[in-house]
Each structure stands twice: as C-alpha cells, then as structure tokens.
C-alpha atoms as a PDB file:
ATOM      1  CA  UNK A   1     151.365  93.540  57.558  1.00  0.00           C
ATOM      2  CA  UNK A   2     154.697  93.769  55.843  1.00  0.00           C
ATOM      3  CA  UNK A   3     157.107  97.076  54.774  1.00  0.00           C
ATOM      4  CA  UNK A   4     159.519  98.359  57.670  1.00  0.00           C
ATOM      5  CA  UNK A   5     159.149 101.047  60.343  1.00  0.00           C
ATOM      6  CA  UNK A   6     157.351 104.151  59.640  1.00  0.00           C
ATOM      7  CA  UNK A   7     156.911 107.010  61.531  1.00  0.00           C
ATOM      8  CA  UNK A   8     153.597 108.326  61.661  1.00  0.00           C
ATOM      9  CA  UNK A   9     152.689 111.620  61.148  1.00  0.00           C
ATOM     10  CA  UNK A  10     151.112 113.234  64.805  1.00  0.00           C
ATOM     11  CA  UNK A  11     147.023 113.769  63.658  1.00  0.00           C
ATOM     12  CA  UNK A  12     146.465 111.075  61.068  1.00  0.00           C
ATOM     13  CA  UNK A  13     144.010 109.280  63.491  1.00  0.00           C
ATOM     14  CA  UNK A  14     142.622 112.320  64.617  1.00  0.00           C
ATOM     15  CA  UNK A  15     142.102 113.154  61.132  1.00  0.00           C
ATOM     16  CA  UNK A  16     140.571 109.867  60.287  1.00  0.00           C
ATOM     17  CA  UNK A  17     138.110 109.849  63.002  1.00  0.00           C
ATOM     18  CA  UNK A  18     137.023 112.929  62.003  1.00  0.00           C
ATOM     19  CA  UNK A  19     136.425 111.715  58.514  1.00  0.00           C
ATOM     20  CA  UNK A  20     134.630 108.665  59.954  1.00  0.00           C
ATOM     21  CA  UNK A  21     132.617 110.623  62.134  1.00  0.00           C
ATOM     22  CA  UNK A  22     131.362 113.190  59.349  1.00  0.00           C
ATOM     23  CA  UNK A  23     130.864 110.376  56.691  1.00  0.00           C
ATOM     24  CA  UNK A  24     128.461 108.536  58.937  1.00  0.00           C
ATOM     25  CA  UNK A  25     126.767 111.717  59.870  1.00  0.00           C
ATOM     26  CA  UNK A  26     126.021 111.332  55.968  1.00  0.00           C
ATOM     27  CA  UNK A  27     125.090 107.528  56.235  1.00  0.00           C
ATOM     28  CA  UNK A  28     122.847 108.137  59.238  1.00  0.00           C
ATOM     29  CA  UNK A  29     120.573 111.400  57.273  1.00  0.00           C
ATOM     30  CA  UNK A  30     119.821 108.074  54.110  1.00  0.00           C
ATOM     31  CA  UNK A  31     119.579 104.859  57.060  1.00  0.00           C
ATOM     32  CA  UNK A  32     115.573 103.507  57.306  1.00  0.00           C
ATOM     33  CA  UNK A  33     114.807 105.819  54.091  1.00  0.00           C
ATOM     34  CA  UNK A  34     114.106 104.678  50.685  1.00  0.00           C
ATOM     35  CA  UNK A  35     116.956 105.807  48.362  1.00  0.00           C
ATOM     36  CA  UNK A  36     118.159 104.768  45.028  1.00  0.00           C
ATOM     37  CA  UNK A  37     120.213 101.886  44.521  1.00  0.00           C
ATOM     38  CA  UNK A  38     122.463 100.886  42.001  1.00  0.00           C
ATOM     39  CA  UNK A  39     124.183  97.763  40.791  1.00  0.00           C
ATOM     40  CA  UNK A  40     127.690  97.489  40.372  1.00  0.00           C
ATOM     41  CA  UNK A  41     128.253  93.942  39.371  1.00  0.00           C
ATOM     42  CA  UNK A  42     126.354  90.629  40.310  1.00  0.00           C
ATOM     43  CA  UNK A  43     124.824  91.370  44.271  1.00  0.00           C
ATOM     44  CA  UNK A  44     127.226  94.040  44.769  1.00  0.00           C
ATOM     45  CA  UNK A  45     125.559  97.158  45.293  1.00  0.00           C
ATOM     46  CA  UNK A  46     125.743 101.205  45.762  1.00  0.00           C
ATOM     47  CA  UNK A  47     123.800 103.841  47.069  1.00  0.00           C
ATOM     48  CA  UNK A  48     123.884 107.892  46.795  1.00  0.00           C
ATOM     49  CA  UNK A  49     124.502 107.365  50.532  1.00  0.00           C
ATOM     50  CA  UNK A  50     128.190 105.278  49.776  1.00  0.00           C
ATOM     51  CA  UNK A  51     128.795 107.963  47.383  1.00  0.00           C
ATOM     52  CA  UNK A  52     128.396 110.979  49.683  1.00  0.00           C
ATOM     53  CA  UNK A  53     130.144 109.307  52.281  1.00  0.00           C
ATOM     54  CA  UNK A  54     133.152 108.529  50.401  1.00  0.00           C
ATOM     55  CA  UNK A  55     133.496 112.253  49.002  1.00  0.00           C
ATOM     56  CA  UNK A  56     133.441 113.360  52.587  1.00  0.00           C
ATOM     57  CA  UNK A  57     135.992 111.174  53.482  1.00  0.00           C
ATOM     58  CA  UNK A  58     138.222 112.201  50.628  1.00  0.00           C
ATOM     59  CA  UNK A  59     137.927 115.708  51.144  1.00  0.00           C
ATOM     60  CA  UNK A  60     138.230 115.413  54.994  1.00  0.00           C
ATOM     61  CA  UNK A  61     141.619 113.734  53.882  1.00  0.00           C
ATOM     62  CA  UNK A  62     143.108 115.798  51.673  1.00  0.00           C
ATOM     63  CA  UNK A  63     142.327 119.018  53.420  1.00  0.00           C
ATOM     64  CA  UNK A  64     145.133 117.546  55.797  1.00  0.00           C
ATOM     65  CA  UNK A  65     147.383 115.510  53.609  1.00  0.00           C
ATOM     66  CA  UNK A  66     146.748 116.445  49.906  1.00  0.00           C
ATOM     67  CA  UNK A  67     149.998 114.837  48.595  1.00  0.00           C
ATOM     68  CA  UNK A  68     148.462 111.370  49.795  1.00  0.00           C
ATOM     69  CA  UNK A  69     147.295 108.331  47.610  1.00  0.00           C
ATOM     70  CA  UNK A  70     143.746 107.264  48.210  1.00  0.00           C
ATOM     71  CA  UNK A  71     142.559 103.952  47.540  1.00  0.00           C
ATOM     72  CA  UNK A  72     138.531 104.152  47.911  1.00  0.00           C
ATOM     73  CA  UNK A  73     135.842 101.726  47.518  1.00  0.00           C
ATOM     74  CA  UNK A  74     133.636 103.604  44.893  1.00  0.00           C
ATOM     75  CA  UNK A  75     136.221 105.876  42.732  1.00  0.00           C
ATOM     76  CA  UNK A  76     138.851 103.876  43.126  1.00  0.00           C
ATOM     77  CA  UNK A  77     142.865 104.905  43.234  1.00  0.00           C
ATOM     78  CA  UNK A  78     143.819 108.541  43.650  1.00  0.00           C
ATOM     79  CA  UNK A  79     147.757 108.375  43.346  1.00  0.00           C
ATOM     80  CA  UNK A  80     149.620 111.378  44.942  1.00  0.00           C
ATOM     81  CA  UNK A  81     152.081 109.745  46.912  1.00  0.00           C
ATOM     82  CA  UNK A  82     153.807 106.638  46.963  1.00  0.00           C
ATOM     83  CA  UNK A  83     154.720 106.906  50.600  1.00  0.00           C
ATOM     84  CA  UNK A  84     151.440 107.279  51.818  1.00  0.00           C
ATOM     85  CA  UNK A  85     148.119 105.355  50.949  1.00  0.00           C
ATOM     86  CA  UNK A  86     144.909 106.098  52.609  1.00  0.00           C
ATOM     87  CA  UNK A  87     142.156 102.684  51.663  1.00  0.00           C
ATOM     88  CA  UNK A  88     138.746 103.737  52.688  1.00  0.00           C
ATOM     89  CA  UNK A  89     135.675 102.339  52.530  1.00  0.00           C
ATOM     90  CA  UNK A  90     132.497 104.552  52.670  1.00  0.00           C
ATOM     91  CA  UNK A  91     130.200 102.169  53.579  1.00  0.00           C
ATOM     92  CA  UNK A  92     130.996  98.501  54.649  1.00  0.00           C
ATOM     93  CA  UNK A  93     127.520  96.291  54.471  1.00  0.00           C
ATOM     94  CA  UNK A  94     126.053  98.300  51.694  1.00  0.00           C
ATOM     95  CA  UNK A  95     122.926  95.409  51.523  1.00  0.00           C
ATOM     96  CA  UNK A  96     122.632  95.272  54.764  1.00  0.00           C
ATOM     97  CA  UNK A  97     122.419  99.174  54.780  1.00  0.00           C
ATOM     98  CA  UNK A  98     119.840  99.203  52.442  1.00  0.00           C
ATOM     99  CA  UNK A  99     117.478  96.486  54.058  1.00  0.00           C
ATOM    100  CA  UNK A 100     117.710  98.462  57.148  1.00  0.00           C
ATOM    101  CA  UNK A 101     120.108  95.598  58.897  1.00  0.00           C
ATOM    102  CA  UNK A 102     122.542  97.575  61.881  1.00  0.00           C
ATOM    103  CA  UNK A 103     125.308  96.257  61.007  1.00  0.00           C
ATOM    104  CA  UNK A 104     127.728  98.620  58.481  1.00  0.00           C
ATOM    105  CA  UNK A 105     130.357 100.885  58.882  1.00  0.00           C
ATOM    106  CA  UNK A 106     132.884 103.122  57.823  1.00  0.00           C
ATOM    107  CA  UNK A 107     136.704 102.040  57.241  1.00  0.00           C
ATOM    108  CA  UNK A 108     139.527 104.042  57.117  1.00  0.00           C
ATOM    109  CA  UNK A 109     143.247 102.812  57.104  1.00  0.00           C
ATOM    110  CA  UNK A 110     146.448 104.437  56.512  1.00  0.00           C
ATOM    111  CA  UNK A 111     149.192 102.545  54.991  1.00  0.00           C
ATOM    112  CA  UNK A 112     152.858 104.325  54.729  1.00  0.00           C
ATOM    113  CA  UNK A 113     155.427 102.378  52.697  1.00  0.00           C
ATOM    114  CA  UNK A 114     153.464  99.211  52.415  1.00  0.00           C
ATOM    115  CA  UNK A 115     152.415  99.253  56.380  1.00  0.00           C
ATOM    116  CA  UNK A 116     149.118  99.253  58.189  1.00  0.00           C
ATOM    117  CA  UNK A 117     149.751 101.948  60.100  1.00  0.00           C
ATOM    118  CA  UNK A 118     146.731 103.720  61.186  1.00  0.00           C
ATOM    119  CA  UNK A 119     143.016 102.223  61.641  1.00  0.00           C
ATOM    120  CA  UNK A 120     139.689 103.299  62.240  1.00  0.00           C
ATOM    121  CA  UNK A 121     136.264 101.791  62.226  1.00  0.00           C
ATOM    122  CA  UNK A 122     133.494 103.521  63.106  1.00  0.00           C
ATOM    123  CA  UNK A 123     130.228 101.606  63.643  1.00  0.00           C
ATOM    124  CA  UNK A 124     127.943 104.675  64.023  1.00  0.00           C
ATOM    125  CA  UNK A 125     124.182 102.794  65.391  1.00  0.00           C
ATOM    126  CA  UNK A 126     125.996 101.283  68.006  1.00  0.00           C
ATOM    127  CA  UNK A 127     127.908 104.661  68.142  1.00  0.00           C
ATOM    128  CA  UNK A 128     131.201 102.189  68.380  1.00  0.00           C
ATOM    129  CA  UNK A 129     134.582 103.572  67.218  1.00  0.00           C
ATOM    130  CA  UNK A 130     137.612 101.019  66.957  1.00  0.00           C
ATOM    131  CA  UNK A 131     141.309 102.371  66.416  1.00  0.00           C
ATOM    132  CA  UNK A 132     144.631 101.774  66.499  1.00  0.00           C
ATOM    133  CA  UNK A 133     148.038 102.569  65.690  1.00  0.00           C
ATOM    134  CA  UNK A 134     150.990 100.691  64.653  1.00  0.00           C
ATOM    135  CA  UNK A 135     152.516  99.869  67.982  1.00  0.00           C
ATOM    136  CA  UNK A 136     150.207 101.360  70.371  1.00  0.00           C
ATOM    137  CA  UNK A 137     147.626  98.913  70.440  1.00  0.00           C
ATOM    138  CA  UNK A 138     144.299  98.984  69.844  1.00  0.00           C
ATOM    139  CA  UNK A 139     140.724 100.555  71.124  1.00  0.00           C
ATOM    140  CA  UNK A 140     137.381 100.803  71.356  1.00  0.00           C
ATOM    141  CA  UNK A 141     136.182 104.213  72.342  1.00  0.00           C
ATOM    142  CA  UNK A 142     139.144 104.630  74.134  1.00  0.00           C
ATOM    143  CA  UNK A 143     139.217 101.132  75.988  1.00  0.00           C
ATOM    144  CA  UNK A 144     142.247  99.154  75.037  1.00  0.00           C
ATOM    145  CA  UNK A 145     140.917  96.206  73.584  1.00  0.00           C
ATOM    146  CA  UNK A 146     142.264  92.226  73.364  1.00  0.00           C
ATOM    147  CA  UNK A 147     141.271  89.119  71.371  1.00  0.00           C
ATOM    148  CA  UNK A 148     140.100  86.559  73.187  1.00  0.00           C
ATOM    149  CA  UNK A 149     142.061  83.742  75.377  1.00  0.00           C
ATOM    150  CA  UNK A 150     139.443  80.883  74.072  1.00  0.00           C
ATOM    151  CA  UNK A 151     142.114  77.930  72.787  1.00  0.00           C
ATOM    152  CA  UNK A 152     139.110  74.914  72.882  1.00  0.00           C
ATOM    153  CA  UNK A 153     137.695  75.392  69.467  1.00  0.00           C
ATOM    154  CA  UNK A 154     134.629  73.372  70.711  1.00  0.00           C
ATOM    155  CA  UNK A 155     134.047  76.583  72.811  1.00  0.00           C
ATOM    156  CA  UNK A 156     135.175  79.054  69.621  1.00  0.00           C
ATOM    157  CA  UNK A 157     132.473  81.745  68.242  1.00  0.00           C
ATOM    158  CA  UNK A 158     133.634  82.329  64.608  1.00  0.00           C
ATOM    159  CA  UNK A 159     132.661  84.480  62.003  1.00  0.00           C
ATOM    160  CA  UNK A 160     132.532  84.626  58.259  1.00  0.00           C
ATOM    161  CA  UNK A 161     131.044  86.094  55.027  1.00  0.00           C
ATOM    162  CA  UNK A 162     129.672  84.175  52.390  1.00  0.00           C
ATOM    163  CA  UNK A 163     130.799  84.306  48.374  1.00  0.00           C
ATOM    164  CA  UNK A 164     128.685  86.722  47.052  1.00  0.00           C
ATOM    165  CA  UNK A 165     130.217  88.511  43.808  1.00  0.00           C
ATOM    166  CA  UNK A 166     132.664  85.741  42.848  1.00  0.00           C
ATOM    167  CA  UNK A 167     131.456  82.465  42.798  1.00  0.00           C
ATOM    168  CA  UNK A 168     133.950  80.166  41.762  1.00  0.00           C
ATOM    169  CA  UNK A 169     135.100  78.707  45.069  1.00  0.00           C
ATOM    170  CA  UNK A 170     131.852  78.730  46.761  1.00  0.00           C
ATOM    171  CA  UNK A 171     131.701  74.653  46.990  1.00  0.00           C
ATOM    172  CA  UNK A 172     135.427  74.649  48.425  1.00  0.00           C
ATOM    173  CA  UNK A 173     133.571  77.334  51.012  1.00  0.00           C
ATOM    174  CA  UNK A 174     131.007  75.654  51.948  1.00  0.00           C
ATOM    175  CA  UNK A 175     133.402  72.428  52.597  1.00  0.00           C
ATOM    176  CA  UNK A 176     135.293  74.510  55.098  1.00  0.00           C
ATOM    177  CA  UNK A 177     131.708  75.782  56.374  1.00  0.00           C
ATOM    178  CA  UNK A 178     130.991  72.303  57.215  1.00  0.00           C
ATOM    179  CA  UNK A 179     134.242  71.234  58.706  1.00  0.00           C
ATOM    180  CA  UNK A 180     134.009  74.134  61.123  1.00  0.00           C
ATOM    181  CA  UNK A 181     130.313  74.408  61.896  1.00  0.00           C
ATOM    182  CA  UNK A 182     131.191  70.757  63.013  1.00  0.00           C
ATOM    183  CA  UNK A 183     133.928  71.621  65.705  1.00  0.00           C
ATOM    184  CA  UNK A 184     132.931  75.358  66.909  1.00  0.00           C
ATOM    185  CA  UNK A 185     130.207  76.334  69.461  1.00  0.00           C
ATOM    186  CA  UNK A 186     128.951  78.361  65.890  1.00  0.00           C
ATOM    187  CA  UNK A 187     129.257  80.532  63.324  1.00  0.00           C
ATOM    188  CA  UNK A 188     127.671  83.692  62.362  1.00  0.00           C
ATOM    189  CA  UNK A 189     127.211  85.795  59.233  1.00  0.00           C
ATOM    190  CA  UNK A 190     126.468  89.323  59.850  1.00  0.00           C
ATOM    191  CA  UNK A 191     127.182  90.721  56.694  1.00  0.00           C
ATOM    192  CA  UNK A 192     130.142  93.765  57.481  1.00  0.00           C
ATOM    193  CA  UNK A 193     133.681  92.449  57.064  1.00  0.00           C
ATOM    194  CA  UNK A 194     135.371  95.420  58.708  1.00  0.00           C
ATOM    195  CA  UNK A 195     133.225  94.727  61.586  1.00  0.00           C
ATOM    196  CA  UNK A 196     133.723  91.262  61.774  1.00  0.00           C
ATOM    197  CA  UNK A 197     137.389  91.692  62.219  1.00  0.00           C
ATOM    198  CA  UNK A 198     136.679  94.547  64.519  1.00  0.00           C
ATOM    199  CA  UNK A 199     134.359  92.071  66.909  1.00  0.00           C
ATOM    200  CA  UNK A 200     137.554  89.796  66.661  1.00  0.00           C
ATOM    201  CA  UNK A 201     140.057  92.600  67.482  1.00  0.00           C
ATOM    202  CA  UNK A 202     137.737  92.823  71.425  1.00  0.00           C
ATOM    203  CA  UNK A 203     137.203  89.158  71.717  1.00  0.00           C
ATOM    204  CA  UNK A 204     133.627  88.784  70.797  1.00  0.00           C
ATOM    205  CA  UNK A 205     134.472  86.572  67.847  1.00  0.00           C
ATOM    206  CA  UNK A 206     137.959  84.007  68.425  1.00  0.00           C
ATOM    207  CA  UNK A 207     138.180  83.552  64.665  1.00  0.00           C
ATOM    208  CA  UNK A 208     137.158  84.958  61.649  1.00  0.00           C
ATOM    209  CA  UNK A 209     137.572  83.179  57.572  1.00  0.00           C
ATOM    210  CA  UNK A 210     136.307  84.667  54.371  1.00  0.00           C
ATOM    211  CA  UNK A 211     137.523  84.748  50.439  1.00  0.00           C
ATOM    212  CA  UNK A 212     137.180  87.077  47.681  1.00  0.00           C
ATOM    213  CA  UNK A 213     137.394  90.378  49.965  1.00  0.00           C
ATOM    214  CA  UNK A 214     138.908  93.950  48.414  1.00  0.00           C
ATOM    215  CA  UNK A 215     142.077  95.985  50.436  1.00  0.00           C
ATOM    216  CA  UNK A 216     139.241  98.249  51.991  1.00  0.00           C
ATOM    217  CA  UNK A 217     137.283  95.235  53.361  1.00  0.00           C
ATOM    218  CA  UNK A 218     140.394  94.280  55.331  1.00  0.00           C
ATOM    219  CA  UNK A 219     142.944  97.177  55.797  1.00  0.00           C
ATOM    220  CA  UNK A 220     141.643  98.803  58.940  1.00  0.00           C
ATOM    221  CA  UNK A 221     140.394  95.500  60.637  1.00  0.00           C
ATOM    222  CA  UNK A 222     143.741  93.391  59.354  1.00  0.00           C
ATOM    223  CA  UNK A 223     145.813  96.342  61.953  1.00  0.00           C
ATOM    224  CA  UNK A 224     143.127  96.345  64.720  1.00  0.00           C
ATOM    225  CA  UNK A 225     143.528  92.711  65.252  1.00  0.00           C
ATOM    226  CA  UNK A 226     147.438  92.783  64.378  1.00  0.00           C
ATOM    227  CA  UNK A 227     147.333  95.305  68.132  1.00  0.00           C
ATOM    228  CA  UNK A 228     144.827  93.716  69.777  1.00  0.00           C
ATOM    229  CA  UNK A 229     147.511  90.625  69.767  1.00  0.00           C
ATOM    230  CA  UNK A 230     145.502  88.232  67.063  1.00  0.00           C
ATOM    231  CA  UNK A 231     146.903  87.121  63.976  1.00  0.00           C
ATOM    232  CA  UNK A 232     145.444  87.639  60.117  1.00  0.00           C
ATOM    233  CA  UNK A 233     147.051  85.670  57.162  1.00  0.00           C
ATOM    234  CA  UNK A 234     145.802  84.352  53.748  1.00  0.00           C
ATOM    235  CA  UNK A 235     144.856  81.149  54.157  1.00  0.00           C
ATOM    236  CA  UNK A 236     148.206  79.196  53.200  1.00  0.00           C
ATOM    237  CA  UNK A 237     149.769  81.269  56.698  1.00  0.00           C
ATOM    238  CA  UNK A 238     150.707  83.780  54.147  1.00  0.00           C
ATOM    239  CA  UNK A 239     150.781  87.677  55.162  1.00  0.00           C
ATOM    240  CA  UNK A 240     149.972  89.335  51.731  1.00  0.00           C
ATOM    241  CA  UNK A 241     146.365  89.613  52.459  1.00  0.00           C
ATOM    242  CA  UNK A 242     145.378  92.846  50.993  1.00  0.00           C
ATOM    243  CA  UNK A 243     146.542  91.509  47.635  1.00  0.00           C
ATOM    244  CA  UNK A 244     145.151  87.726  47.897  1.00  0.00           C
ATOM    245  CA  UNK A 245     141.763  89.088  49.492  1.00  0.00           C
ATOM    246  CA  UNK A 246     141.425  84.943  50.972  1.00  0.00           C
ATOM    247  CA  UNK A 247     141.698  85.925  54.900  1.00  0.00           C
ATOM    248  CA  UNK A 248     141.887  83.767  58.040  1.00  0.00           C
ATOM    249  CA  UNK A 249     142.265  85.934  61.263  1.00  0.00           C
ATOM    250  CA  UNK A 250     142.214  84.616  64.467  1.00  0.00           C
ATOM    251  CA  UNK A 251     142.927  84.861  68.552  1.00  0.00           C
ATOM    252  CA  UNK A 252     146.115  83.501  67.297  1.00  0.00           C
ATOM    253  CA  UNK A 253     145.695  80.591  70.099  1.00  0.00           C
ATOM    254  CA  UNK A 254     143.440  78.473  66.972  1.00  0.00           C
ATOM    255  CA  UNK A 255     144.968  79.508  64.180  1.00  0.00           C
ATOM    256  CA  UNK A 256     147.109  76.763  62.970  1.00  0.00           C
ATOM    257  CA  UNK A 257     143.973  74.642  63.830  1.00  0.00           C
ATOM    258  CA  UNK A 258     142.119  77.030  61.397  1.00  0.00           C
ATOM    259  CA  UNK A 259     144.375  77.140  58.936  1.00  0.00           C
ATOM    260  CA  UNK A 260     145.464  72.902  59.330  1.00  0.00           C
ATOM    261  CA  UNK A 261     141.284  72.560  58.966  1.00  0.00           C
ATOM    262  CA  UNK A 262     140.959  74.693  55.722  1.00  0.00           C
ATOM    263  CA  UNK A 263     144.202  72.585  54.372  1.00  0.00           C
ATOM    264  CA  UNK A 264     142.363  69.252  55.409  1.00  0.00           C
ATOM    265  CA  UNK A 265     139.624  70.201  53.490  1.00  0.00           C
ATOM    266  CA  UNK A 266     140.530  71.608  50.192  1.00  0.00           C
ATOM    267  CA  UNK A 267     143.814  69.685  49.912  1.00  0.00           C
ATOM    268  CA  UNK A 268     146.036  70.856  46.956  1.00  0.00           C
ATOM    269  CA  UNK A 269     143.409  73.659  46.148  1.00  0.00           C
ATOM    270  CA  UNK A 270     144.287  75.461  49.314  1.00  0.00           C
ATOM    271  CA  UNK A 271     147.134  77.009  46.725  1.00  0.00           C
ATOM    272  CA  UNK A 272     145.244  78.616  44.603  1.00  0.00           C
ATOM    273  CA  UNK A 273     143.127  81.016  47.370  1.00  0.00           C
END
C-alpha cells in the first residue's frame, strides 16, 4: 500500500467487473467437467480453463485502456505503461477448481504509480463480488463491508494457506501453525488466497497469515481489507507485501499480537520472510 495519491480514471471498476464477470462465465462452462491439466512447477497447476479466462480478462482490459501494463498469472508482464499496472489472476484455487472444491475466484487489481487503487474479486458459485476503491471503501455486492471488531484472540477465526510450491520454510510454518492453533477458536484452510483476504475484508475471518504468495494472490484482497479498515503487512510490520509475498492481514485490533506471536516463534528468522 505505498506510492502517493492517484486519481483514478471514472470506469476502471466498471471495467474490471466486467472482465471478472465474463472470465468466470468462462470458468463456470469447464467447473465439474473433466479437462486437461497441466503442471507448472511442483503442485502448482493450470488448466485450459485459467488460460481462457485470463485472455478474456486481458482483452476486456485493453479494449478500454490499451496503453496499460498487465501483470497476469499465466503470461506474465505485459508492459505498456508505467503509470498504470493491471495484476490479474484468472483463476485463484486452480486445485481446488479442478477437484470440484467451491472455493476459487477471479482477481483483478489496478495499481497506478505503485498504489492499490482499484479491486475486484469475484467469487462466481456463490455469485459473490467484492470491490473497492482507494478511498471509498469497500463492498460486497454493493453492501459496504467491515472487518470484524473481535480483539480476544481466544474468540479469533483465522485463516491461512499452507506451503505448497516452495518448501523451504514449511517447519518455521508449521511452528507458527502451532502457536496459533493454540490461542484461536481455529483455523481454516480453504485453499483461495484472494478469497481468504476477501472473507477477512467482511469479518468472517479476524486474521489471515500465509508465505510464499505471488502480487496476483494478494493485490486485490491486500486493498479490500486496506477499506474495509483491517491492516495487511509482511510479517516484520513491513508494507512491501506484493514484493515479499510473506503476508499477515488482520482486523487490525490482533495484529501486533499476530505479528509479536510469529516473532516469538521464529526468533531471528522472522528477517528473512
């Protein structure tokens, strides 16, 4: 969340919700089907379905704004502009997509001059959409939305997302799995980042921890729960979290706890997430 005041040009939300809304049109014709998957790396997969949705996204995009960067999930950095910078991600819960799990979505987030400006998430089996705007807080289908007011971490839901890809930190994870799953009412695991911080940004979730994520993991969800008054930093309290990837967001009411617990736990190592 960092770069100074932008103003925002007048449709780019209505632009991407449209893009959302035709990309999961897409997702929705391949969900419950067999389809061809690929591997990408180690447990990190794609489908024809991610591909399709991320070319309607692009083009949905640049029929508006075709001087604009484009950071996407599958074909990476398209660099027009270096005042705006769309990060999208076609398909958020790829694995979960392909096992037939609800829970994935599409991402879209505008950046201009280094800030989150616009967000959308668009959850489309629960036919959920979650925006925002720098400034003018944030929604879900069009009810303005708040984190929660739970400050007794006893009492806190939190969420998180396993190491999957990169494993080198996974025992300093688990550690901070432990500490937490000791001093929270739970934790759960659903499998979509961008939803995860989305279910924070309304106050179903009070905090939210997770390492090794990309910018289009966390670019739309890092702004919803920046308007929906939470708080999102790496987890040394830093705010370069689309670079570091190692995210801690919270209600903001537990999140020195959060961060003081992850810092109890991993000692000097904290440094290098």
């Amino acid at each position: 969340m960092s770069g100074g005041k932008s103003d925002i040009p007048k449709n780019c939300r209505n632009v991407a919700v449209g893009a959302a809304m035709q990309a999961s049109r897409i997702l929705m014709e391949y969900y419950g089907k067999t389809m061809r998957v690929d591997a990408k790396e180690k447990n990190d997969f794609v489908t024809e379905a991610d591909r399709r949705s991320e070319e309607a996204v692009l083009q949905h995009i640049r029929r508006s704004f075709p001087d604009h960067e484009i950071l996407a999930e599958e074909t990476g950095s398209h660099s027009r502009s270096d005042r705006f910078r769309w990060i999208v991600d076609p398909l958020d819960g790829t694995t979960n997509f392909i096992h037939g799990v609800p829970m994935f979505c599409v991402s879209i987030a505008l950046e201009i001059e280094g800030e989150l400006s616009v967000a959308v998430v668009y959850d489309p089996v629960h036919k959920e959409l979650f925006a925002a705007e720098k400034g003018k807080g944030a929604f879900l289908n069009d009810r303005r939305i708040r984190v929660s007011t739970t400050g007794d971490h006893p009492r806190c839901l939190l969420a998180t997302g396993f190491p999957f890809r990169n494993l080198t930190f996974v025992d300093d994870y688990l550690n901070v799995f432990r500490w937490f799953m000791a001093r929270t009412a739970g934790i759960r695991r659903a499998g979509s980042a961008a939803l995860d911080l989305c279910y924070l940004a309304c106050g179903r979730f009070d905090g939210f921890w997770e390492l090794n994520l990309n910018p289009w993991d966390i670019a739309a969800g890092a702004l919803l729960i920046h308007e929906a008054g939470g708080r999102i930093t790496t987890p040394t309290g830093g705010d370069d979290v689309l670079l570091r990837g190692n995210i801690v967001g919270s209600n903001g009411l537990i999140h020195a706890w959060m961060l003081d617990g992850i810092r109890e736990t991993l000692g000097d190592r904290v440094h290098e997430l």
